[in-house]
Structure formats: C-alpha cells, structure tokens
Protein backbone atom coordinates (compact mmCIF):
# COMPACT_ATOMS: atom_id res chain seq x y z
CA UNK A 1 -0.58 -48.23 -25.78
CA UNK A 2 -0.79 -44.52 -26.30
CA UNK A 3 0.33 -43.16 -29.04
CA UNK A 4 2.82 -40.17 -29.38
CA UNK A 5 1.35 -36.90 -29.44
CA UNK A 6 2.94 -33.69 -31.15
CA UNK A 7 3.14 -31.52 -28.09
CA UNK A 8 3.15 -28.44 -30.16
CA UNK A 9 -0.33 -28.98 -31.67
CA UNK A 10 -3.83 -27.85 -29.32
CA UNK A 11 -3.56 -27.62 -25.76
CA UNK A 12 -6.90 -29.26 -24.99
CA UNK A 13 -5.29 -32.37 -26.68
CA UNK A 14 -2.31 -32.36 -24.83
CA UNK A 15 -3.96 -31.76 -21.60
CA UNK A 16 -6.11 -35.17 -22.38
CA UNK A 17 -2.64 -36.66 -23.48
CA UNK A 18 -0.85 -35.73 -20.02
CA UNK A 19 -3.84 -36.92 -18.11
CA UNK A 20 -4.14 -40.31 -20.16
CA UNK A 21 -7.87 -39.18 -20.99
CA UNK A 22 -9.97 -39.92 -24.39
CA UNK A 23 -12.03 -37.38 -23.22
CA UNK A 24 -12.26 -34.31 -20.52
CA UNK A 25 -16.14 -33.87 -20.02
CA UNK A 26 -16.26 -34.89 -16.44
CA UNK A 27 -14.15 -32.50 -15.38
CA UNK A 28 -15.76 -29.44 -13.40
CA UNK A 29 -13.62 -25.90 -13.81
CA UNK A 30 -13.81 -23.78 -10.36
CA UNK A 31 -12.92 -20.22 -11.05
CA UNK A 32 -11.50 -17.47 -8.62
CA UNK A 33 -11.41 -13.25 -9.58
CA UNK A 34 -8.62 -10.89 -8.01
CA UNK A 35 -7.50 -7.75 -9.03
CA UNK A 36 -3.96 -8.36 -11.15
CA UNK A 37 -1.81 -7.51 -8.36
CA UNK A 38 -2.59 -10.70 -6.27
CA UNK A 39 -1.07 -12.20 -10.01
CA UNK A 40 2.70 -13.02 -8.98
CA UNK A 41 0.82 -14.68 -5.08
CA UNK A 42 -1.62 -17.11 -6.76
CA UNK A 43 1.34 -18.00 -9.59
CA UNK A 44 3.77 -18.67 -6.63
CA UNK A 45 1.17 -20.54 -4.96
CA UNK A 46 -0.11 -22.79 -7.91
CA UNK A 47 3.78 -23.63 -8.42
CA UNK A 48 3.96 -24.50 -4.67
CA UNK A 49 0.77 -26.54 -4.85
CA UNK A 50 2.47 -28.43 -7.91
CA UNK A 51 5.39 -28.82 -5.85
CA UNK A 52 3.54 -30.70 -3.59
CA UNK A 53 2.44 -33.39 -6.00
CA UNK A 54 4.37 -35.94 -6.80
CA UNK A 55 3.87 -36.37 -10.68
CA UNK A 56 3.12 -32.78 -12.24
CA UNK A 57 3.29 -31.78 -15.83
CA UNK A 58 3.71 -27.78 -16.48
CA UNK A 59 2.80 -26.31 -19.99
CA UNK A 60 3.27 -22.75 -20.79
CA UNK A 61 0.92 -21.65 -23.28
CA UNK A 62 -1.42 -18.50 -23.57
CA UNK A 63 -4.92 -18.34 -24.75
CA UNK A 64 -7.98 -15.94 -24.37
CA UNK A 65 -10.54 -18.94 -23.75
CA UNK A 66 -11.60 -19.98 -20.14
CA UNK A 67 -10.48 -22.87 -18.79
CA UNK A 68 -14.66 -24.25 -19.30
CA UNK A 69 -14.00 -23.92 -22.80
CA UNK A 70 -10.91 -25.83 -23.48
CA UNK A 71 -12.02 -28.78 -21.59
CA UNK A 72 -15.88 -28.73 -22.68
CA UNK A 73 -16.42 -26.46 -25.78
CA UNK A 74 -15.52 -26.64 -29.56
CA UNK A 75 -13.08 -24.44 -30.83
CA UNK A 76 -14.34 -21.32 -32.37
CA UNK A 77 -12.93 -19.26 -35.38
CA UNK A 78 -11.61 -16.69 -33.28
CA UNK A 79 -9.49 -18.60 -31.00
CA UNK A 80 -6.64 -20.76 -31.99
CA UNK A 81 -5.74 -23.56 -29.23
CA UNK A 82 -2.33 -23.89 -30.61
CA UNK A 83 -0.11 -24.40 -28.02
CA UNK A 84 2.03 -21.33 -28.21
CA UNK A 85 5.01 -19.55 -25.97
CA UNK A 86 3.45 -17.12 -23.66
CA UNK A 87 3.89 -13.69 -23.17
CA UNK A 88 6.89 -13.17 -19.97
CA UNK A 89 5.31 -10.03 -18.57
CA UNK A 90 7.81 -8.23 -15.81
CA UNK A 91 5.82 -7.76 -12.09
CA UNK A 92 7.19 -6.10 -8.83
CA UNK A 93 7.64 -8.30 -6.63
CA UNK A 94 9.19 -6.10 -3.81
CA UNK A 95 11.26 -2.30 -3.31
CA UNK A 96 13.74 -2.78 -5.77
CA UNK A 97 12.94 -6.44 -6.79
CA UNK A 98 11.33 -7.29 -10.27
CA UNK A 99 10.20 -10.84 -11.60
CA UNK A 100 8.91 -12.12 -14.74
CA UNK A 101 6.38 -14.60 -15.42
CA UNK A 102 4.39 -16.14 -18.04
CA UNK A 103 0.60 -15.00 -18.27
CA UNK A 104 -0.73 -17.75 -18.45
CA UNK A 105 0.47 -21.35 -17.16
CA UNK A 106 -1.16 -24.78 -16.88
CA UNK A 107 -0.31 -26.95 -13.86
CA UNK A 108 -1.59 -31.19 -14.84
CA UNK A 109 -1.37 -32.48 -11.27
CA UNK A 110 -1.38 -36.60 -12.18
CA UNK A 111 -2.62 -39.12 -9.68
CA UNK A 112 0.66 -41.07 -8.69
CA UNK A 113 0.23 -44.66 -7.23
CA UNK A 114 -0.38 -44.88 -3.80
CA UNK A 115 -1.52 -40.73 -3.51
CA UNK A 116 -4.72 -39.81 -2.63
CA UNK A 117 -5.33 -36.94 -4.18
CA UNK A 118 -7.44 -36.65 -7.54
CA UNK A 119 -5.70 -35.29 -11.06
CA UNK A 120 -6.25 -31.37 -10.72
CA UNK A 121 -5.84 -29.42 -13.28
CA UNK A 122 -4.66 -25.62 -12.56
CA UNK A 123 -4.23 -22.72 -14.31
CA UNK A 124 -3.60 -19.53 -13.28
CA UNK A 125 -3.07 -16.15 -16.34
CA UNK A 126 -2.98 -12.22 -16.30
CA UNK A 127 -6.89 -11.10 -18.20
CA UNK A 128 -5.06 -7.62 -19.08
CA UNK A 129 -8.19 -6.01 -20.49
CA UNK A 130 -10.10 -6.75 -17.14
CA UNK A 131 -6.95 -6.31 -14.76
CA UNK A 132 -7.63 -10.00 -13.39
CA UNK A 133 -5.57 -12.22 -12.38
CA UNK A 134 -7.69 -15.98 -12.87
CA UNK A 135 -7.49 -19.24 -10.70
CA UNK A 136 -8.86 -21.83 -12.30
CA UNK A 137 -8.82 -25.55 -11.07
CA UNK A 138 -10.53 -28.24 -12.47
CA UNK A 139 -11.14 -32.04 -11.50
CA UNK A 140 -13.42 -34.95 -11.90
CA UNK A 141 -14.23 -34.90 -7.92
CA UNK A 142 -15.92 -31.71 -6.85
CA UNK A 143 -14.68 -31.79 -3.68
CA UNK A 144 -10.96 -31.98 -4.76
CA UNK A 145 -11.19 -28.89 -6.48
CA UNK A 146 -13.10 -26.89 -4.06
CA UNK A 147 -10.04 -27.69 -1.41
CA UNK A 148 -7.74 -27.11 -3.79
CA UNK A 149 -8.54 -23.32 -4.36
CA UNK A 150 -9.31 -22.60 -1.14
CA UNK A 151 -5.86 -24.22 -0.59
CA UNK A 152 -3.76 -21.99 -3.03
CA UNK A 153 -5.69 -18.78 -2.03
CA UNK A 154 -5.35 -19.43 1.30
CA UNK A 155 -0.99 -19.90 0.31
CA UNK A 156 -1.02 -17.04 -1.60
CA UNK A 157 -2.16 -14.60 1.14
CA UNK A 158 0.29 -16.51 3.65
CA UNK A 159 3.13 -15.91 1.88
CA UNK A 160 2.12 -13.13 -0.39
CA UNK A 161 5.02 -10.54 -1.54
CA UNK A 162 3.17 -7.89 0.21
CA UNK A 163 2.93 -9.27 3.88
CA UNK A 164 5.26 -7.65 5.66
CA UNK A 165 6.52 -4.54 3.59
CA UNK A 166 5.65 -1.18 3.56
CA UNK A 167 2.81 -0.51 0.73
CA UNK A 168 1.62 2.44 -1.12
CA UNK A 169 -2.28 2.72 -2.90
CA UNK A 170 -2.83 4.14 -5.97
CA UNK A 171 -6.32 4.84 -7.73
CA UNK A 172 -6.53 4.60 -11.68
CA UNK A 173 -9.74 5.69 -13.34
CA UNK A 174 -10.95 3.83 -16.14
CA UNK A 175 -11.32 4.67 -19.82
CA UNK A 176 -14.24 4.39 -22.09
CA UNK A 177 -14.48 5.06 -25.71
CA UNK A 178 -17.08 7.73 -27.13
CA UNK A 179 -20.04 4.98 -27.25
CA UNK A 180 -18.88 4.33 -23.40
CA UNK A 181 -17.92 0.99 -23.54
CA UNK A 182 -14.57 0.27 -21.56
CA UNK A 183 -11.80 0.20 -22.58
CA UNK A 184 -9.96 0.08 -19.74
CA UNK A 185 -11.49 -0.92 -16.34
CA UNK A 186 -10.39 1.24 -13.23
CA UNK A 187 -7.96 -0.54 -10.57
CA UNK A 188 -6.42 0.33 -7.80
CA UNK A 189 -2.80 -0.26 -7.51
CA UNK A 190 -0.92 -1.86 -4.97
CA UNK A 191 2.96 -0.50 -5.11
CA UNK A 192 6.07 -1.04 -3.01
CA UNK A 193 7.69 1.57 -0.79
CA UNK A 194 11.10 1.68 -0.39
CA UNK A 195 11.99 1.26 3.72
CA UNK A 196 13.28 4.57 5.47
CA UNK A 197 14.36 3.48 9.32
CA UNK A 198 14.03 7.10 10.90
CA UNK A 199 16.22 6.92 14.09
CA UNK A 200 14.70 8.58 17.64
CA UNK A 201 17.45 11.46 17.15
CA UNK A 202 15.89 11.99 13.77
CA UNK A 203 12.55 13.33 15.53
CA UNK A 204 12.16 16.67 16.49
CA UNK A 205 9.35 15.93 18.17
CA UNK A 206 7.38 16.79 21.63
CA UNK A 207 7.96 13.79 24.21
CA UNK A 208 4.07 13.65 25.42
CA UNK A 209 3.48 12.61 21.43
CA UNK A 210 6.50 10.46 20.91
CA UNK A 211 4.84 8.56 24.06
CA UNK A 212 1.28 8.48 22.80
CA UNK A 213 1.99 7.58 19.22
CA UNK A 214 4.25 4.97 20.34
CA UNK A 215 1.98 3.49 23.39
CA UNK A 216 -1.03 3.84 20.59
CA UNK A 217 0.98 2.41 17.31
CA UNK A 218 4.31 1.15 18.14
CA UNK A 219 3.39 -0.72 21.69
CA UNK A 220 0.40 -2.07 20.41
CA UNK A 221 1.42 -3.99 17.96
CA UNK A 222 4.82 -5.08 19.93
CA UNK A 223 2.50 -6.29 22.99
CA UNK A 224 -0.40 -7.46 20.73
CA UNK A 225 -0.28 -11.01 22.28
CA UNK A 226 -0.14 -10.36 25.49
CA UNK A 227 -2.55 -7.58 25.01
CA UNK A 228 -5.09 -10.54 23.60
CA UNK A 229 -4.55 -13.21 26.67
CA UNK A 230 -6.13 -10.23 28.59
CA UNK A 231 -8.90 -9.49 26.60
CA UNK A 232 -7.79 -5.89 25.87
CA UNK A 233 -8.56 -4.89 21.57
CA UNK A 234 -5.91 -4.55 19.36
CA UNK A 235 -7.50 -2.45 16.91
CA UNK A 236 -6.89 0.96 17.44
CA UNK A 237 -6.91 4.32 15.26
CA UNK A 238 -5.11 7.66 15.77
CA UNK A 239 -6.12 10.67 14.75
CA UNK A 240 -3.61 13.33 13.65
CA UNK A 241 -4.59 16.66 13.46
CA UNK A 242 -2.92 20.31 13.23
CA UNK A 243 -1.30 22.96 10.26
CA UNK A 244 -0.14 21.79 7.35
CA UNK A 245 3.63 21.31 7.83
CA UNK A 246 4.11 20.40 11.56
CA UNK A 247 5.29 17.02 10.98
CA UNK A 248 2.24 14.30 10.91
CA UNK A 249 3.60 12.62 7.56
CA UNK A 250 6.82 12.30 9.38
CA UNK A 251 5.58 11.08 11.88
CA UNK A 252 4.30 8.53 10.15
CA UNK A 253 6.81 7.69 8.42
CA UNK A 254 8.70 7.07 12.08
CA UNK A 255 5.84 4.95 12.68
CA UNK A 256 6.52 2.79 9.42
CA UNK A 257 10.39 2.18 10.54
CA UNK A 258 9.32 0.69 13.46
CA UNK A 259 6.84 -1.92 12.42
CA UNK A 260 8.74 -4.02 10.46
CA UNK A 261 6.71 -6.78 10.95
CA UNK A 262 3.60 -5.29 10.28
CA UNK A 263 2.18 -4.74 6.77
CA UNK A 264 2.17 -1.12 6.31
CA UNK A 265 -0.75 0.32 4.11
CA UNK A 266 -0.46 4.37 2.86
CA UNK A 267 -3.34 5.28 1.37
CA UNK A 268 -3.69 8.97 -0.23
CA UNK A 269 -5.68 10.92 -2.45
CA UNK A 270 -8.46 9.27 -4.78
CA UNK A 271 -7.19 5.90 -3.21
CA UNK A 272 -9.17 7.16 -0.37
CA UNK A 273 -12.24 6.13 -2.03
CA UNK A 274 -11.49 2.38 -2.35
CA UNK A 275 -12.64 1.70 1.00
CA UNK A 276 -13.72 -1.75 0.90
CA UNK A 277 -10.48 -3.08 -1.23
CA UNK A 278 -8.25 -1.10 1.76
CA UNK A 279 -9.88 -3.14 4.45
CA UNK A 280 -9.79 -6.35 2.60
CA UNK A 281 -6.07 -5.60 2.21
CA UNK A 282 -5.44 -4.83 6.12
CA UNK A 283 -7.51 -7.93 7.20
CA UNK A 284 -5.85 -10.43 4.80
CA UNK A 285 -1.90 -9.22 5.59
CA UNK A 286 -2.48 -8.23 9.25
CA UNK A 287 -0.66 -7.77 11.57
CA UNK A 288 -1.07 -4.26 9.60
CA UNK A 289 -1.43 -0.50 10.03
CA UNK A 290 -3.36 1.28 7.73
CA UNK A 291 -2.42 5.21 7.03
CA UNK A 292 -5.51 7.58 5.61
CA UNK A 293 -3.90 10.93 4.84
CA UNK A 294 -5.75 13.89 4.69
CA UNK A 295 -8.71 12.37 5.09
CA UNK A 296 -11.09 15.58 5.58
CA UNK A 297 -11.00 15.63 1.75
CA UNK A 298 -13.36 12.77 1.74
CA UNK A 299 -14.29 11.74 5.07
CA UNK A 300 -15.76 15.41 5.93
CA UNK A 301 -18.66 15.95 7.81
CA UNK A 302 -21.69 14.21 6.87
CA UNK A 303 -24.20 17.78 6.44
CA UNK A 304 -21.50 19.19 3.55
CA UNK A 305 -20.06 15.65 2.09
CA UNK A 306 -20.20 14.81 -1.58
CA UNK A 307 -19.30 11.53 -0.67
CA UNK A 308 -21.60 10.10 1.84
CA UNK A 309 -22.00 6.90 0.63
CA UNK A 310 -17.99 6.41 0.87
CA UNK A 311 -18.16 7.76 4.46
CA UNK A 312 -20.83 5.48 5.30
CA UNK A 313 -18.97 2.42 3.71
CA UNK A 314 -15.75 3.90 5.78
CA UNK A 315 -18.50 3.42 9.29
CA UNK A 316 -19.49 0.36 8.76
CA UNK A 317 -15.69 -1.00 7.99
CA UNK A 318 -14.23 0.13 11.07
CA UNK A 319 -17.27 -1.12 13.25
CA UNK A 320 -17.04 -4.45 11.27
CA UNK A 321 -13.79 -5.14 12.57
CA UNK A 322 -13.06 -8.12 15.39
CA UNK A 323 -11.61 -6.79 18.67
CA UNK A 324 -8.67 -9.38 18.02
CA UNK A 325 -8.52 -8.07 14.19
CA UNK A 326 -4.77 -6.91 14.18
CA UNK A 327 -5.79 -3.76 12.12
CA UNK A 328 -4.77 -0.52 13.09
CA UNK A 329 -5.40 3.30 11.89
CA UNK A 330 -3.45 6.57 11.65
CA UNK A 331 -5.22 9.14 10.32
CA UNK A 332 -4.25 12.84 9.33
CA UNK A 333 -6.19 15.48 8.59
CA UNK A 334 -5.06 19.58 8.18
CA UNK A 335 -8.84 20.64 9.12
CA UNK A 336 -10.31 18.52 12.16
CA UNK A 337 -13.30 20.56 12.56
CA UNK A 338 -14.19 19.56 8.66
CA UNK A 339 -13.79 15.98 9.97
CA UNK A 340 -17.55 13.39 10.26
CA UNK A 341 -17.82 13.63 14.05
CA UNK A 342 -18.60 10.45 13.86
CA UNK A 343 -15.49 8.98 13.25
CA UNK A 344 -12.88 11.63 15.22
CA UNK A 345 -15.51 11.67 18.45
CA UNK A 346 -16.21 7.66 18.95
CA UNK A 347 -13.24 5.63 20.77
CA UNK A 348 -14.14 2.79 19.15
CA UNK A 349 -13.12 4.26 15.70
CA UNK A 350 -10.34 6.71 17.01
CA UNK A 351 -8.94 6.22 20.55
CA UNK A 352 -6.40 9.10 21.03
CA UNK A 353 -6.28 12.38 19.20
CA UNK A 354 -3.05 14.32 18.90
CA UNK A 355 -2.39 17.65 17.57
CA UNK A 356 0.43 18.65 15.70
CA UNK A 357 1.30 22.41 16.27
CA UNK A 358 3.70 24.54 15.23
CA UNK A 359 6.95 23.85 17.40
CA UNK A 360 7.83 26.16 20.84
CA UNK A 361 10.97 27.87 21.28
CA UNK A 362 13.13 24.41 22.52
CA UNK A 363 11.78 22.35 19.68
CA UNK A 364 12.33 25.45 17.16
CA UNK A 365 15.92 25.51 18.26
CA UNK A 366 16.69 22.00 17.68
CA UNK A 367 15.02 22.05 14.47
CA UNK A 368 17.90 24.64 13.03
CA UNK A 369 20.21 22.90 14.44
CA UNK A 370 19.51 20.06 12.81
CA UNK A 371 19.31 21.88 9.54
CA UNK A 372 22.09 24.20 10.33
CA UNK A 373 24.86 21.68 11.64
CA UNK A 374 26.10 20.58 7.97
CA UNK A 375 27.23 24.39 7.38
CA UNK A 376 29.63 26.50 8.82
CA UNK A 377 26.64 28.68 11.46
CA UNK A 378 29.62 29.96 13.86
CA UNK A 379 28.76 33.58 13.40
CA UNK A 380 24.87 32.76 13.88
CA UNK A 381 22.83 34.42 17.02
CA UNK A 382 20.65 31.24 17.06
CA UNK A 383 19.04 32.73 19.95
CA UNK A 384 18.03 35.22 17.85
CA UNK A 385 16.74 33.40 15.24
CA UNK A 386 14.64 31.50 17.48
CA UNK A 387 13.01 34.24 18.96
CA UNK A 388 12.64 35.60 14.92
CA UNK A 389 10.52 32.70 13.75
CA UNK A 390 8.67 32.18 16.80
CA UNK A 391 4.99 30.82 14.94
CA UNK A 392 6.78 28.61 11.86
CA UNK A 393 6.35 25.38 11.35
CA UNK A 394 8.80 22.71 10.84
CA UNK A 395 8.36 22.89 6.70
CA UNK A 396 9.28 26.58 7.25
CA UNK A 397 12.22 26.29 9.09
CA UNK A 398 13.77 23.60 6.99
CA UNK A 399 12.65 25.78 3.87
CA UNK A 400 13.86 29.08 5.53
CA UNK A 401 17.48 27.21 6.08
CA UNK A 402 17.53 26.03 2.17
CA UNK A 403 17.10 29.59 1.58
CA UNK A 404 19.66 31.15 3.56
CA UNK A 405 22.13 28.54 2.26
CA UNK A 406 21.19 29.76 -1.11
CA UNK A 407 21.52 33.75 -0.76
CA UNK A 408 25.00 32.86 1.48
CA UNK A 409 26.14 30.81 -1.93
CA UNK A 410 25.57 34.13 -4.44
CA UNK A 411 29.02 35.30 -2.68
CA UNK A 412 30.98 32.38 -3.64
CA UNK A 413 33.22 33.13 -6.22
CA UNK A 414 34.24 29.50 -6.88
CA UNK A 415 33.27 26.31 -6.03
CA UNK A 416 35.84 25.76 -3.68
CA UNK A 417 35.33 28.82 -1.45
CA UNK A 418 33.90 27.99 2.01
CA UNK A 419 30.14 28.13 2.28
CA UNK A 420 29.49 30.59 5.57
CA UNK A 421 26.01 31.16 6.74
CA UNK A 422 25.46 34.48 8.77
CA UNK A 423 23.04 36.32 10.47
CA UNK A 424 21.83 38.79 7.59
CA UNK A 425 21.31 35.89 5.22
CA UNK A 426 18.70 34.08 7.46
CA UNK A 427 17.11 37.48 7.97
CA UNK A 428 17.22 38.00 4.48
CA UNK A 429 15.75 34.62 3.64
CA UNK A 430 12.75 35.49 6.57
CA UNK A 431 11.86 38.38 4.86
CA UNK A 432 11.59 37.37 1.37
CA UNK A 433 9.70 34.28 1.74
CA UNK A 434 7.34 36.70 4.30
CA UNK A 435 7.09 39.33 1.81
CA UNK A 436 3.83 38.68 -0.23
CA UNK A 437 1.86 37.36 2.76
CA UNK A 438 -1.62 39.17 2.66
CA UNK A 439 -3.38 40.83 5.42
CA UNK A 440 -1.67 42.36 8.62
CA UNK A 441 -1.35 39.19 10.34
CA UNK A 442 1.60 38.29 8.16
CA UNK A 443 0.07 34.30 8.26
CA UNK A 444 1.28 32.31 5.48
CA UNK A 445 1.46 29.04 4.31
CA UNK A 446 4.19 27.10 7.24
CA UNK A 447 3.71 30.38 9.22
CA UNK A 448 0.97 31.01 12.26
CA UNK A 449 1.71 33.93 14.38
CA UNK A 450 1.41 33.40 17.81
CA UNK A 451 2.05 30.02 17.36
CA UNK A 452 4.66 28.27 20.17
C-alpha cells in the first residue's frame, strides 16, 4: 500500500507519487521552443489534451529547472523543488479580451484500465528571460510522446487565439549589459487589432480599384475553393503604390473588414525585418493576408539596399510558397521606383499593381462632402472649392476641413452658438497650411499640383 505523501513537499516526489512510481528514470522528456506568444495556444492545448484522458492529475507549481532535471537529476543548491503557487501572469487573448494563467503547469496523464494510451507527463511554462514559451512531454514509450507533441502543437495552431482576427507585428530589440551579455533577448510581438468594418459608402474611392482590389483580395479568398478544383493559385500579392496620403492604408483597412475569416497580418516598420517569423505566421493561420507597409524602406532595390540579405530572405519566401498555400500579399510603398524590381516586376510575387493618386475633380467633391456634411456648409461654393484644391490628396482635404472648422469656431462666442462654415474660412485654411511651401511649384506634403 502506498503511503500518504505531503503534497506540499518536492514536485519530483509527487510526480512519482501521482504516477505510482519508485522511480522516474525511464522516462524520456521531449521538448518544443516558441516564441511566448504561442504561450496561452500550447496552455489551452495541453488542458485540452488532459481533457481527453480519462484519469489526469494537474499541479500548479513553478520552477526554473527543465523538465530533464526533475525527473533525472539531483537537486542543486540553487533550485528549490518545493512545490510552490505559481506566478498568474495576465496574457491577451483577443481585442479587448485578457486571461490569466499560471507559468508554469504540470499535466500527470495516468493510464486508466482499459485505455491505451501510456502515462504522459506534460508541462507547459512562460521562460521570461528567453521569451519562450516550453512544451515539454515526457513518457516511458518514445513513441507516445513524440505523438503527443506533435498532437498539442498541431491543437494549438488549430484553434489558436490568433486564427481568425485581425493582427498587428511589433519588433523589440534586445538589451545587453556593458560586457554584452543579454539581458533581454529581442522578440517580435504578436498584438490584437481591434475590428473596424468600413462600409462601401465609406470609400471614396475610384471604381476600376475598388474592382481590382476586390477581384485580387476580397474575391480570392471568397472563391478560394472553387478557385483550387480548377487548378487556378490562390496566392496572390498586390502592390500599392502612389503619394503619401491618397488612401492605400485605408484601403487596407477596407480590405481587413471584409475578410473576416481570414487571419489578417499588418506588419510595419522594423517588423519588416522578421521575415521568416511573418511567413511562418501566414502559413500556420491561413486562410491569411499578410500587409507589408511601406516596404521601400527595406525591400529597396537591390544596387542601394542595406539590407540585402533581408530582401533575399523576403525572395526566397514568396517563391517558397505552394500554389494552394492560402497566403496572400498587399503591399504599399510611397516610392515604387525605390522598390527591388524583382519583387514589383514578377507576377508570381505581385500580380496587379495599382496606383493611388491624388483624387480628380468627382472624387475631390465627394471627399468634402463627406467631411463637410456634419457642419452647417449652406453658404459654401463647393464648386469652387473643388476647382481650389484641384492636386490635394485625400489627407489634405480631410486636414484642410479640420482647419476651416477651426478658424469658423474663433467667432463663437459661446458654446452654444451655431458652428457655420463659409467660403473665406476654407480659403483661409488653403492658404495657411500652403503658406511655407518652398519653391514656385507650391508642392507640399498632401499637395501635387497638377494632380487630378
């Protein structure tokens, strides 16, 4: 008969308790490495594989030794095996959803009578100073434990948090101390985005792009399966090119609102860099659309780029792709004659170009209006105006009517006096924001004469 055991004493004990063991040598640890955002999958997963078994002890208890050691090692001076309450750290776990979890967890999967299955140990924990997150499984029969991982990974990236939702990528740097050891690795973070459905009245926009984006984004991914049956690849990029301020971030984010059952991947910035973990991210939660912004900064043309081994890496990731890979590409880019010809002249990396301009006279008009409508404009000569600001861009008409509204609200004497735009404040409003722009041309920033 066994005898009682003081469940708060060393965990290696009470795992050999749980398991009805003397001793724990035959067991072989298998260990798997993610970054710490895949943390709050594999826990959810490892619960869901203990689920599964019929006779399953949990124990909560953190510790800095592997797995390997607890089972197979003496304890050393430095770390106590005390079983102690871990640490509940809080994790995102969607837009505006939060949950908290214990670091580290131990899963005793027992051998019930009449199951197949082998005793499995599993433990999954949060290594802060390496930003892991650690599956470790171990069992007397190899081949248990090698199906076992594959089985929770393979769970966590089915129903990971992320599948599905609209996701933003972060780069941090690392930190090293003045001897440059690390102190704290690098990572790239993986955050939520809140949703924003963008209606079709919402977009300003010139119907021959509305059609290609959506035949090129939208359509795809809606038709993917039929697409497939007929042999046709469903891995496409868009390139988006034109002025800064003509509307290619919102049109992506028109794009976003209508895939909502596509995993949604913005990357921006030094995030660009991390081209390997982006791709690993589109090809384990695809269906998914991956958006580069302003890619020039990195993925510039291959005779002036400081960054040629990233551009390479970039190649080779697109042309490793599977024609019935559901990964897709939007790209943007302010400068496309910066861009690696490479990738903005070769269908099978980008299929369809589009250039963002600055708006004509129809698209000008309904931009104002859209801006104007929530003030009182009766005494505005929009034709005027249109003709006025014939070569701005969409950022400088919605700037130019924030303006205006603010030189109409210097005659307010109170707070509750009507708000009435007229003609001399959106002239007024032009002219100021014009004022400094160098050279004759009169070009600024949002501005391109002779544009539409």
């Amino acid at each position: 008969m066994w005898p009682r055991f003081d469940h708060n004493r060393e965990i290696d004990g009470r795992i050999a308790f749980e398991l009805r063991r003397r001793k724990l040598g035959r067991f072989q640890v298998h260990v798997k490495d993610l970054p710490s955002y895949r943390f709050v999958d594999l826990w959810q997963a490892a619960e869901d594989y203990a689920k599964s078994r019929r006779d399953t002890i949990r124990i909560e208890s953190q510790h800095d030794e592997t797995l390997t050691a607890i089972l197979h090692a003496k304890p050393n001076r430095w770390s106590s095996r005390r079983i102690n309450r871990s640490s509940q750290v809080g994790w995102p776990a969607g837009p505006d959803e939060e949950t908290y979890l214990p670091v580290d967890m131990f899963w005793l999967c027992r051998r019930a009578p009449g199951e197949e299955a082998a005793d499995i140990i599993l433990r999954v924990r949060y290594v802060p100073h390496q930003e892991q997150a650690v599956l470790e499984v171990a069992s007397e029969s190899t081949g248990e434990a090698e199906s076992t991982i594959t089985r929770v990974i393979e769970r966590s990236e089915a129903d990971s948090i992320y599948r599905k939702k609209l996701l933003l990528l972060s780069f941090e740097p690392g930190v090293k101390d003045e001897y440059g050891d690390i102190e704290k690795p690098e990572r790239l973070r993986v955050r939520f985005k809140p949703e924003e459905r963008i209606e079709d009245e919402d977009v300003v926009i010139d119907e021959d792009i509305r059609r290609i984006l959506w035949r090129n984004v939208v359509d795809l991914h809606e038709r993917r399966n039929i697409l497939k049956a007929h042999k046709v690849p469903v891995r496409r990029g868009v390139l988006l090119y034109g002025p800064p301020g003509t509307g290619k971030t919102f049109a992506c984010r028109y794009l976003c609102g209508r895939l909502p059952e596509t995993t949604r991947i913005l990357v921006t910035g030094s995030a660009l860099f991390k081209v390997s973990a982006i791709f690993s991210l589109a090809r384990m939660f695809q269906p998914s659309l991956v958006i580069l912004e302003d890619v020039d900064l990195v993925f510039g043309a291959r005779e002036v780029n400081l960054y040629s081994s990233v551009l390479g890496e970039l190649l080779d990731q697109m042309d490793g792709l599977r024609p019935y890979e559901d990964v897709g590409f939007v790209l943007t880019t302010n400068a496309i004659d910066r861009m690696e010809a490479a990738i903005r002249d070769r269908p099978g990396r980008i299929s369809q170009c589009i250039y963002f301009g600055p708006p004509n006279d129809e698209l000008r008009r309904r931009y104002l209006l859209r801006y104007l409508i929530p003030h009182a404009m009766h005494r505005l000569n929009l034709d005027g105006l249109v003709a006025l600001s014939k070569g701005a861009t969409q950022a400088f008409l919605k700037e130019w009517v924030h303006r205006s509204v603010q030189i109409a609200a210097e005659r307010l004497q109170s707070h509750s006096d009507e708000l009435e735009l007229r003609d001399e404040d959106l002239r007024g409003a032009f002219e100021e924001m014009r004022r400094f722009s160098p050279g004759t041309t009169g070009r600024i920033v949002g501005f391109h004469e002779g544009g539409g």
